[in-house]
N, C-alpha and C. Protein backbone atom coordinates (compact mmCIF):
# COMPACT_ATOMS: atom_id res chain seq x y z
N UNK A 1 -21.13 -19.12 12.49
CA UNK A 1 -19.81 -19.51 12.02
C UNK A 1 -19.68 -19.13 10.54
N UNK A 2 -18.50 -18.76 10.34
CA UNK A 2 -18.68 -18.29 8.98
C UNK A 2 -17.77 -19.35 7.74
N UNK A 3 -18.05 -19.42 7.05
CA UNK A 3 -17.56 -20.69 5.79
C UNK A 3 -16.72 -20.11 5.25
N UNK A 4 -15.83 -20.59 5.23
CA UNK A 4 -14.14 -19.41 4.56
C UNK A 4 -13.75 -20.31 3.35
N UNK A 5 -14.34 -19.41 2.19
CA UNK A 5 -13.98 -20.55 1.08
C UNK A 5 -12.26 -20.72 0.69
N UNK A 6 -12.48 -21.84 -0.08
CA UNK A 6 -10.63 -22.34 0.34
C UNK A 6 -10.52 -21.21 -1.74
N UNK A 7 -9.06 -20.63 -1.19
CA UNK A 7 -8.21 -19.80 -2.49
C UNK A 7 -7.18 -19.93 -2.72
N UNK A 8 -6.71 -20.09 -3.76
CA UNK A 8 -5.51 -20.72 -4.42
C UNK A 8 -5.08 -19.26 -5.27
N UNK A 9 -4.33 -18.60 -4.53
CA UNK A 9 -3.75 -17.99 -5.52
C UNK A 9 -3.01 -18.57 -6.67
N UNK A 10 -2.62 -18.97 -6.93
CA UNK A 10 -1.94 -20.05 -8.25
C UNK A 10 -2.88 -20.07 -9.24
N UNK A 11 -4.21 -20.28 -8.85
CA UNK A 11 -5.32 -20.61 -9.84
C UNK A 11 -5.71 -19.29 -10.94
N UNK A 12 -6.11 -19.38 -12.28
CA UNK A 12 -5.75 -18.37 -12.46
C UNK A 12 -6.95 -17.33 -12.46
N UNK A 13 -8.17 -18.02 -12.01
CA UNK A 13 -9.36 -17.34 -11.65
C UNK A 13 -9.80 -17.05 -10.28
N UNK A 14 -8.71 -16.87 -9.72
CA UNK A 14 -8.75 -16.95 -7.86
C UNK A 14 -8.74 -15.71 -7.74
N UNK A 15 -9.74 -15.24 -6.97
CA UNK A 15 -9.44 -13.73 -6.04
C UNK A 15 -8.77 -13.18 -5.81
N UNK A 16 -7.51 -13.92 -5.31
CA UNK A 16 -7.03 -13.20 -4.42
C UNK A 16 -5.60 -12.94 -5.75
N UNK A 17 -5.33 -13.29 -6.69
CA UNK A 17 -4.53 -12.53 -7.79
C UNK A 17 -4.70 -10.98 -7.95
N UNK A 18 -5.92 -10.76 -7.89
CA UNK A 18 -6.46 -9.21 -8.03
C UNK A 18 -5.70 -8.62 -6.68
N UNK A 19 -6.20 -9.65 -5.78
CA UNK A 19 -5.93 -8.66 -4.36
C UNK A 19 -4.12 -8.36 -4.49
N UNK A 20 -2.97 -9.56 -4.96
CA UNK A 20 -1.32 -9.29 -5.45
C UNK A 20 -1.60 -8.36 -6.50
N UNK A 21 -2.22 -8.17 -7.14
CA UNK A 21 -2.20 -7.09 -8.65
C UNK A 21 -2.07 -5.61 -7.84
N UNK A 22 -3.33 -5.42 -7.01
CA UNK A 22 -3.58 -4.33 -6.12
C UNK A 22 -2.42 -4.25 -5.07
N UNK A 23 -1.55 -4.63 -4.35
CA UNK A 23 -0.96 -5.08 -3.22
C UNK A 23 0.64 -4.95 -3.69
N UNK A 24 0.72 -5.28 -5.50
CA UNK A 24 2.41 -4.96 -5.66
C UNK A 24 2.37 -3.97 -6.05
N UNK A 25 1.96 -3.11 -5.43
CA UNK A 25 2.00 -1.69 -6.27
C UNK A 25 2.66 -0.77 -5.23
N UNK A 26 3.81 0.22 -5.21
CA UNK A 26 4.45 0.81 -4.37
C UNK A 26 3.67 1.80 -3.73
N UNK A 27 2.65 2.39 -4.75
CA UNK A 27 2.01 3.76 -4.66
C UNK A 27 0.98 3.19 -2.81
N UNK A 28 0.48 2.19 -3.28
CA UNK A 28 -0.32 1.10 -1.90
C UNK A 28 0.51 0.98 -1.23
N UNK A 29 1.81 0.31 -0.98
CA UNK A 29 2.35 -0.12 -0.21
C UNK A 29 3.09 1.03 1.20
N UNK A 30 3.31 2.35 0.34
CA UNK A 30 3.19 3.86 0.42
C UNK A 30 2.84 4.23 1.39
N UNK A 31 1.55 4.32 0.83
CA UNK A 31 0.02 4.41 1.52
C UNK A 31 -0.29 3.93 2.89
N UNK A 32 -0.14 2.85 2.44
CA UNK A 32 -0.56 2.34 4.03
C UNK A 32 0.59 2.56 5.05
N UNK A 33 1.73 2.69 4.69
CA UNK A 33 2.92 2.87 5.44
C UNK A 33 2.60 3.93 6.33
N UNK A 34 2.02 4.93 4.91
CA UNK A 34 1.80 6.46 5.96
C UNK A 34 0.90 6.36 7.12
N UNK A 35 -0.43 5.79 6.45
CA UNK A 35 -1.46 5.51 7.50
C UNK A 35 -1.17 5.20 8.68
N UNK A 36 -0.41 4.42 8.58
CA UNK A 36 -0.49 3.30 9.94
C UNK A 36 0.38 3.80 10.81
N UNK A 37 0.15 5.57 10.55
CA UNK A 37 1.21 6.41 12.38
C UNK A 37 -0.18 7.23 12.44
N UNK A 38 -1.00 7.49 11.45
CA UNK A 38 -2.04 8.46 12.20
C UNK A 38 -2.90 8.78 10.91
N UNK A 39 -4.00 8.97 11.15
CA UNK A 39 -4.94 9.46 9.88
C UNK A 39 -4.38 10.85 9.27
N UNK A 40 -5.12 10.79 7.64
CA UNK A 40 -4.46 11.56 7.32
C UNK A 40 -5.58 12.28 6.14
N UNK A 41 -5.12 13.88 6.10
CA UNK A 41 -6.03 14.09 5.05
C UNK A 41 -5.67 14.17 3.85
N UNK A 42 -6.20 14.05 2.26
CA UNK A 42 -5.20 13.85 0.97
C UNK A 42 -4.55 15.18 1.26
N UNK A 43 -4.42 15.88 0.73
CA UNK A 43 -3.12 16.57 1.23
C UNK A 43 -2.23 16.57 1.71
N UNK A 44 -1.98 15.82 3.34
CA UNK A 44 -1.40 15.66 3.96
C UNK A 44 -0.62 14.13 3.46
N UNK A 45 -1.21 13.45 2.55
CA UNK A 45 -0.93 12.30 1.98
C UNK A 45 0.05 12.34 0.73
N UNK A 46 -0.40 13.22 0.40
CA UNK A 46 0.30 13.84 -1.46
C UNK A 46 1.47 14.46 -1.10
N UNK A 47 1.39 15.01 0.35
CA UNK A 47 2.70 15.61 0.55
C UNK A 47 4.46 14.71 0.92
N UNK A 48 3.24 13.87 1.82
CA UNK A 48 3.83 12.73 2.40
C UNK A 48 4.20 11.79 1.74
N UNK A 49 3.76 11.42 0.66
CA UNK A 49 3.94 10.41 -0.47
C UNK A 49 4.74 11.16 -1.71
N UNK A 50 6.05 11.79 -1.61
CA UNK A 50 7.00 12.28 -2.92
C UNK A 50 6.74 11.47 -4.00
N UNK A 51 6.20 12.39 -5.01
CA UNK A 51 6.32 11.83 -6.14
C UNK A 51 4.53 11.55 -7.09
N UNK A 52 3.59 10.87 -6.10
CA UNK A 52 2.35 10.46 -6.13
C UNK A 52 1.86 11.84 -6.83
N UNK A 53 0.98 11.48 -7.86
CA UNK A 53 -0.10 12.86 -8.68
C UNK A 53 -1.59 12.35 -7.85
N UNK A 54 -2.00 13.46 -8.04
CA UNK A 54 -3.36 13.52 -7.55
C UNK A 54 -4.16 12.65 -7.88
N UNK A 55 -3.94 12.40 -9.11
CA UNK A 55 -4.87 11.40 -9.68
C UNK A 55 -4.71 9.71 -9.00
N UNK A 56 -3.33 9.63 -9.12
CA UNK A 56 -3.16 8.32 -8.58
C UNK A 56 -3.44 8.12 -7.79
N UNK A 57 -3.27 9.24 -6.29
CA UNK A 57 -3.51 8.95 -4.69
C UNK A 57 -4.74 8.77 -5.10
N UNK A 58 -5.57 9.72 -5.75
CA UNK A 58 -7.18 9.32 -5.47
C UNK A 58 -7.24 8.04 -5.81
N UNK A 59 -6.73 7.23 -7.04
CA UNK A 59 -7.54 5.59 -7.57
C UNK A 59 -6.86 4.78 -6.32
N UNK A 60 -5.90 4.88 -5.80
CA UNK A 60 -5.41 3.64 -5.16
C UNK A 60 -6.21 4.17 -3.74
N UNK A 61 -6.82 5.07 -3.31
CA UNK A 61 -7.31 5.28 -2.15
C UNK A 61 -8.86 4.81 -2.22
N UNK A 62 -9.82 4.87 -3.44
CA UNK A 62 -10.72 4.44 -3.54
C UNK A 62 -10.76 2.70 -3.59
N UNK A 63 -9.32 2.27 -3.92
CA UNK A 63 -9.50 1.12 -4.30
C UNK A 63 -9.35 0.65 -3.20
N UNK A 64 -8.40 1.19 -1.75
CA UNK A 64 -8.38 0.26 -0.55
C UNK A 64 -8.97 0.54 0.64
N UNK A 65 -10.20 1.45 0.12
CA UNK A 65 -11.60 1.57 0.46
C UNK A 65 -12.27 0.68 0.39
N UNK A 66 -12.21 0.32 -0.79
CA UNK A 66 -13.32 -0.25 -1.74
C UNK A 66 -12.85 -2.05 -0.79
N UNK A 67 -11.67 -2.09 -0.73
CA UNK A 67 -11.41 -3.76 -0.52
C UNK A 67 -11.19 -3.87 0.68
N UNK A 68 -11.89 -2.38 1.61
CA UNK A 68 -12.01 -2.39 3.24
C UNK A 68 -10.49 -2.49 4.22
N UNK A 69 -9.68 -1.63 3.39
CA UNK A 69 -8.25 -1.17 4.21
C UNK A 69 -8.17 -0.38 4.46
N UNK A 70 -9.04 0.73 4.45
CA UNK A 70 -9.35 2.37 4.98
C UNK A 70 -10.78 2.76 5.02
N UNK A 71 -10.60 3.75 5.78
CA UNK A 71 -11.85 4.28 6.23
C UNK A 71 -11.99 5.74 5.53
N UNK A 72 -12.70 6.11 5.09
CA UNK A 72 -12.79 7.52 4.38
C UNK A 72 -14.17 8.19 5.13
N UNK A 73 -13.38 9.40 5.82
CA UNK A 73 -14.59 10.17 6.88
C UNK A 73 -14.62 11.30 6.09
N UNK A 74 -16.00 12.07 6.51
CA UNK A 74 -15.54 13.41 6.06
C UNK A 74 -16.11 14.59 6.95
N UNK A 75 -15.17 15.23 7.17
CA UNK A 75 -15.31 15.68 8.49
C UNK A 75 -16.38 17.34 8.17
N UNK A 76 -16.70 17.56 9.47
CA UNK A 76 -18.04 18.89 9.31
C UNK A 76 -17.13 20.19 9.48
N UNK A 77 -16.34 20.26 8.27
CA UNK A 77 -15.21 21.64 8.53
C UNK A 77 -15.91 22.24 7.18
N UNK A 78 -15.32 23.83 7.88
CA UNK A 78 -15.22 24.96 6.54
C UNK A 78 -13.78 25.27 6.02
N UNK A 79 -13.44 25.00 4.63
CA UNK A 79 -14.04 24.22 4.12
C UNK A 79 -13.91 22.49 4.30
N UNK A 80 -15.09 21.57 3.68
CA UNK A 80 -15.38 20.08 4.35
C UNK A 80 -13.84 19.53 3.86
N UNK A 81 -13.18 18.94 5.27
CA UNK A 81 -12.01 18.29 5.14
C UNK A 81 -12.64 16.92 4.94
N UNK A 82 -11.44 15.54 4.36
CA UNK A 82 -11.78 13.91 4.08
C UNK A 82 -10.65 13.27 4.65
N UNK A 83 -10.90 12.81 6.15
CA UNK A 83 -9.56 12.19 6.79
C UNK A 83 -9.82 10.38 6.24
N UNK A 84 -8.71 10.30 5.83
CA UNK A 84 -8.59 8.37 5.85
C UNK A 84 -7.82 8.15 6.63
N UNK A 85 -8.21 6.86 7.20
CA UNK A 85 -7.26 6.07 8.08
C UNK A 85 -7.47 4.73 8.06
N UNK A 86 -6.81 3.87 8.57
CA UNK A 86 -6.73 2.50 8.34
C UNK A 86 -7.93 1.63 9.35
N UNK A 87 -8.33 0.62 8.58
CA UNK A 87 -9.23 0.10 9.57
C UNK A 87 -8.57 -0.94 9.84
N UNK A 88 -9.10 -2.27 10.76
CA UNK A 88 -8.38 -2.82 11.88
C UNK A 88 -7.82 -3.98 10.65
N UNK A 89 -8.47 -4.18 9.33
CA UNK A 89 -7.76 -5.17 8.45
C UNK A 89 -6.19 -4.23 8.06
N UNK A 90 -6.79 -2.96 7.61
CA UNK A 90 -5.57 -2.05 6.63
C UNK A 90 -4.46 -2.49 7.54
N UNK A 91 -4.86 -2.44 8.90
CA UNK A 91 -3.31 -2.16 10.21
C UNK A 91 -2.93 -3.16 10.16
N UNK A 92 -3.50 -4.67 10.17
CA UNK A 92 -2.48 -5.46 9.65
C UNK A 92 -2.10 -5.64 8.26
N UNK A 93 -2.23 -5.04 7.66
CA UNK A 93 -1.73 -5.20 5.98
C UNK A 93 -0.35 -4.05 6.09
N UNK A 94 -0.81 -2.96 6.83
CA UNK A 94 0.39 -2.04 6.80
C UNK A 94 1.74 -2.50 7.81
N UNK A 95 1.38 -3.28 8.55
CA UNK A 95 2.44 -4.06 9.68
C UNK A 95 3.25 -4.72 8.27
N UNK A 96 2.82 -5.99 7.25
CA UNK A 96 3.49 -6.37 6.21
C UNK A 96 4.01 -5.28 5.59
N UNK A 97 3.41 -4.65 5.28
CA UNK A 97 3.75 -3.10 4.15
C UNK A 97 5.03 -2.44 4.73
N UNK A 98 5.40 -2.38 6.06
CA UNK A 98 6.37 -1.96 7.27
C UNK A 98 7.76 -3.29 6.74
N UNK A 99 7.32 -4.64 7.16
CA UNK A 99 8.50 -5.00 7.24
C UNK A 99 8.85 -5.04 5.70
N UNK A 100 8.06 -4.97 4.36
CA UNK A 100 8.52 -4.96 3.16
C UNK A 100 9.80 -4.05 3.54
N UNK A 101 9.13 -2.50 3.98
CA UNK A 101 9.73 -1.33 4.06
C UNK A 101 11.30 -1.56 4.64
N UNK A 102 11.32 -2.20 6.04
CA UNK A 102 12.13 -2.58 6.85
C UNK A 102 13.47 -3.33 5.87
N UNK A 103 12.86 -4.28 4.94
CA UNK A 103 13.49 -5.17 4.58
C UNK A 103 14.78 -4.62 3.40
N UNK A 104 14.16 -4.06 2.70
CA UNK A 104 14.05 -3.15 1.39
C UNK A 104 15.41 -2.11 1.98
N UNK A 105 15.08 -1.61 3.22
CA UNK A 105 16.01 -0.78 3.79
C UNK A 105 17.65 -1.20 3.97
N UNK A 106 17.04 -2.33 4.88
CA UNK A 106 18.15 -2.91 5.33
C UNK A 106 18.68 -3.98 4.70
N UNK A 107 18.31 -4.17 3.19
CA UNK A 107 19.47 -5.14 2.32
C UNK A 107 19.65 -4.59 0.63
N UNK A 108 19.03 -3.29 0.80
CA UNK A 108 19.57 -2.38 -0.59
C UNK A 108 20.50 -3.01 -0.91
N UNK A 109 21.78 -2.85 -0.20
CA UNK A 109 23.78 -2.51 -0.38
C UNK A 109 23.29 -3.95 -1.47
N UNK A 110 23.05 -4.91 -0.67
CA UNK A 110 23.12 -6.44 -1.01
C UNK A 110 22.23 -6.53 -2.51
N UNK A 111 21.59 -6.14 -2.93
CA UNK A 111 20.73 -5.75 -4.16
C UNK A 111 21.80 -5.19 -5.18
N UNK A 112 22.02 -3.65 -4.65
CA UNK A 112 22.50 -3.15 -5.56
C UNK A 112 24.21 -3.54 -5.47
N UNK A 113 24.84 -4.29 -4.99
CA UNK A 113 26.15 -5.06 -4.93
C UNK A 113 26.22 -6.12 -6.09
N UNK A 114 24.92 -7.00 -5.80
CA UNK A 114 24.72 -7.71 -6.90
C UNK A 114 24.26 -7.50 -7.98
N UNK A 115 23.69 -6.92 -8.08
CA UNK A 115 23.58 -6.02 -9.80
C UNK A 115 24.98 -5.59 -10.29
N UNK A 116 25.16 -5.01 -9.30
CA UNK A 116 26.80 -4.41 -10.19
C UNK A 116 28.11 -5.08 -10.36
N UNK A 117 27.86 -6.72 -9.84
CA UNK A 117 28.54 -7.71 -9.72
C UNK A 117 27.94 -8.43 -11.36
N UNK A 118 26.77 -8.52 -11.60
CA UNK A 118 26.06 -9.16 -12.80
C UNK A 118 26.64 -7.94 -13.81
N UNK A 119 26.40 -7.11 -13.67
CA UNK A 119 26.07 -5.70 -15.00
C UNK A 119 27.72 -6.37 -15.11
N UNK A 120 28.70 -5.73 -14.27
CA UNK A 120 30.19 -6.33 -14.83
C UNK A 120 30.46 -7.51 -15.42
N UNK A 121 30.25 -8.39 -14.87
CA UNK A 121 30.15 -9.87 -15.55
C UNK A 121 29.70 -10.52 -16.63
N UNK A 122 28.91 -9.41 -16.88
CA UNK A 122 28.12 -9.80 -18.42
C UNK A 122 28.47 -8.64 -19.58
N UNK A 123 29.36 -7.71 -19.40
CA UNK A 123 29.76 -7.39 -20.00
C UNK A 123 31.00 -7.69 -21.14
């Protein structure tokens, strides 16, 4: 049985703050979006992700490696290809990462309505 220590994000030495630090970041949220239809190789990621520099895909890909949300293979090609894909935690993190996506989509108007309801009003 395993002992699941109790975390308070609120606290300000809690774990799991790092894990929201890592997690509000679009470049991640991205990321896993892509993942979670099919593995992918950086390339195929940098392409897929408008905007992302090389540099960045690489830190945020090591980092959700590193905190066990992808899998980084590397495959026996000439020359050696590096497919990532999501492991069975990443796929549910990218299901959240989806309805962010979902959400974001479908209430823009309502966002940017109200901004331009404030920006007038305070002028």
């Amino acid at each position: 049985m395993t002992n699941h220590l109790n975390f308070n994000v609120y606290h300000p030495n809690c774990p799991s703050r790092l894990f929201f630090d890592n997690m509000a970041d679009k470049w991640v949220l991205f990321i896993l979006d892509t993942l979670k239809v099919q593995a992918q190789h950086f390339n195929s990621l940098k392409k897929a992700i408008i905007g992302i520099s090389p540099k960045v895909l690489s830190q945020k890909l090591k980092m959700l490696e590193r905190d066990g949300f992808i899998d980084r293979k590397t495959l026996d090609t000439r020359p050696i290809k590096v497919e990532y894909s999501l492991t069975p935690l990443g796929k549910e993190l990218a299901e959240t990462a989806f309805q962010f996506k979902l959400w974001a989509e479908s209430h823009m108007q309502y966002v940017l309505d109200a901004q331009r309801k404030y920006d007038e009003s305070s002028q």
